[in-house]
Protein backbone atom coordinates (compact mmCIF):
# COMPACT_ATOMS: atom_id res chain seq x y z
CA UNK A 1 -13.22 26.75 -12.64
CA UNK A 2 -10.40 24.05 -12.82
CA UNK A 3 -11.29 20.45 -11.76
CA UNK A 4 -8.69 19.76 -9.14
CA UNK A 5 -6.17 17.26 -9.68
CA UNK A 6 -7.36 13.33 -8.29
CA UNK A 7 -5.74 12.19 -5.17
CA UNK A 8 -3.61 9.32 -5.22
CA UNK A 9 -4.33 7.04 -2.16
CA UNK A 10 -2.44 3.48 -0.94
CA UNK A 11 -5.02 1.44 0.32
CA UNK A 12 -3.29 -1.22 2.73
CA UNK A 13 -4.73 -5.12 3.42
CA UNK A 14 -3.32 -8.08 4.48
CA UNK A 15 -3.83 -11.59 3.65
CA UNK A 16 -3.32 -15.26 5.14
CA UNK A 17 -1.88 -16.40 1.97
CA UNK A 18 0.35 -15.37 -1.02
CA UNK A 19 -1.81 -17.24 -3.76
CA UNK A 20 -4.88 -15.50 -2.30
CA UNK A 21 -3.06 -12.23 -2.31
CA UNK A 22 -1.85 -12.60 -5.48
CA UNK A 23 -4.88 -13.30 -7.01
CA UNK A 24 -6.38 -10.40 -5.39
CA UNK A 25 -4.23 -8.38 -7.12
CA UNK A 26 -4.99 -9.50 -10.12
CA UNK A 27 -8.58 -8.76 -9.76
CA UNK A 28 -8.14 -5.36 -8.65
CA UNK A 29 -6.07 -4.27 -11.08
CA UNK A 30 -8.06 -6.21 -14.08
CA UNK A 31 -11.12 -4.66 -13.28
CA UNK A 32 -9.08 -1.02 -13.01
CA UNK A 33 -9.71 -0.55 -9.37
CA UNK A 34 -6.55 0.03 -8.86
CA UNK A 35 -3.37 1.08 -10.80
CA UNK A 36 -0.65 -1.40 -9.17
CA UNK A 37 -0.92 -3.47 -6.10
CA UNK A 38 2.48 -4.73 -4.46
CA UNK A 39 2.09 -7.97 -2.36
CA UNK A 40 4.95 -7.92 0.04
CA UNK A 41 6.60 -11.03 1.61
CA UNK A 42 5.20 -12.50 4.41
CA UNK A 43 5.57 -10.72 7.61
CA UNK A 44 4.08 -11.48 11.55
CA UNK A 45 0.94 -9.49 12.49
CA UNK A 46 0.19 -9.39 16.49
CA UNK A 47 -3.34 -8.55 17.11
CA UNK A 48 -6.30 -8.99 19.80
CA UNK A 49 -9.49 -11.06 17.98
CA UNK A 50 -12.23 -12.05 19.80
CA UNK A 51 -10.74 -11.22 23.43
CA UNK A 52 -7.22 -13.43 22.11
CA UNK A 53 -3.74 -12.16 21.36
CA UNK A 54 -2.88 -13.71 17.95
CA UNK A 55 -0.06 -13.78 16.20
CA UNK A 56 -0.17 -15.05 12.38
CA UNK A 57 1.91 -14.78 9.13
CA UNK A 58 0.09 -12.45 6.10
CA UNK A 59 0.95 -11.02 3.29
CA UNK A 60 0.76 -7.35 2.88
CA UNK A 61 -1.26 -5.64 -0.21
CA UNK A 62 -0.37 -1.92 -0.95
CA UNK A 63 -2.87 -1.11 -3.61
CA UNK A 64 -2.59 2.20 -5.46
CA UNK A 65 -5.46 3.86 -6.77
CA UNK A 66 -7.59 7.21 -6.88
CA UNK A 67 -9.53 8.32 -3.89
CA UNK A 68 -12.87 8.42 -6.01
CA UNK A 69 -12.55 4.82 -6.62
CA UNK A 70 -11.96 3.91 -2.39
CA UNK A 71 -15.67 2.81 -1.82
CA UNK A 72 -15.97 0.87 -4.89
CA UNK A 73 -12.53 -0.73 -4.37
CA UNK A 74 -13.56 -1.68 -0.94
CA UNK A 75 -16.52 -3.18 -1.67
CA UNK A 76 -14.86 -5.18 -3.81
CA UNK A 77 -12.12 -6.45 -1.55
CA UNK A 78 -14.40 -6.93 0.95
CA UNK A 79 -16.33 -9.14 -1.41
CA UNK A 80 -12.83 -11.15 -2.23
CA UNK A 81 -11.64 -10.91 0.92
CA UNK A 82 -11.66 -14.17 3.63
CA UNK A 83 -11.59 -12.35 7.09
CA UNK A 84 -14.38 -11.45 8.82
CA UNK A 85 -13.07 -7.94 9.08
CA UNK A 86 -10.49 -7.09 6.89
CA UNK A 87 -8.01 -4.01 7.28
CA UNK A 88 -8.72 -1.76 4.78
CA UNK A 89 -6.75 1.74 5.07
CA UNK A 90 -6.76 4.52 2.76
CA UNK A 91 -3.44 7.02 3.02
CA UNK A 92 -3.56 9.83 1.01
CA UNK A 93 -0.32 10.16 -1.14
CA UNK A 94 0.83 13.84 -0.08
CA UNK A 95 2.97 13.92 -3.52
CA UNK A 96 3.12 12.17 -6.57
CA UNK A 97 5.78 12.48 -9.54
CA UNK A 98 3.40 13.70 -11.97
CA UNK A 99 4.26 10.63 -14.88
CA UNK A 100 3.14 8.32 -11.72
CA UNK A 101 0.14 10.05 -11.32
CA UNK A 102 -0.64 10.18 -15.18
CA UNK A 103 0.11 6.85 -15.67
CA UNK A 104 -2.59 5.86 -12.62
CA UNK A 105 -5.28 8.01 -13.84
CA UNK A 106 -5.14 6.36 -16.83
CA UNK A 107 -5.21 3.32 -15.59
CA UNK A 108 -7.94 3.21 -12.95
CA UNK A 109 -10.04 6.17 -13.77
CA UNK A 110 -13.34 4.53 -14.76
């Protein structure tokens, strides 16, 4: 029996602050959680917290890794992280150029 190829996965966060984010990253991808993360430029979030409507500025994280390394990943960004509940949501990449994949096997397959 073959093992079945691993599933990529982009696990999306956000975060209050580009140095945070940043750093974030950094950690992630040091301890090979996670192959790349991308921290995109600030954009407006619009939420309900605590019975409120909100509306603040964050930084979005896309983080690419494997799906067998989601719950240790999370754990660690909700270690790192500063909200009280953080977003963190796995999507399954339905395709992957093979190199891609290769390349983030090797580099977050534990």
């Amino acid at each position: 029996m073959t093992n079945p190829e691993p599933t990529l996965i982009v696990i999306m966060t956000t975060m209050p602050d580009l140095e945070r984010a940043n750093g974030i990253a950094k950690i992630l991808v040091e301890e090979e959680l996670a192959a790349c993360v991308q921290v995109m430029s600030s954009m407006t979030s619009t939420y309900i917290w605590k019975e409120e409507i909100c509306q603040d500025t964050e930084h979005l994280l896309l983080i690419k890794t494997l799906q067998t390394n989601y719950d240790a990943l999370a754990t660690r960004l909700r270690s790192l992280h500063p909200y009280e509940t953080p977003e963190i949501i796995a999507i399954p990449a339905l395709a992957a150029d093979r190199d891609y994949l290769s390349w983030a096997i090797s580099k977050c397959s534990k």
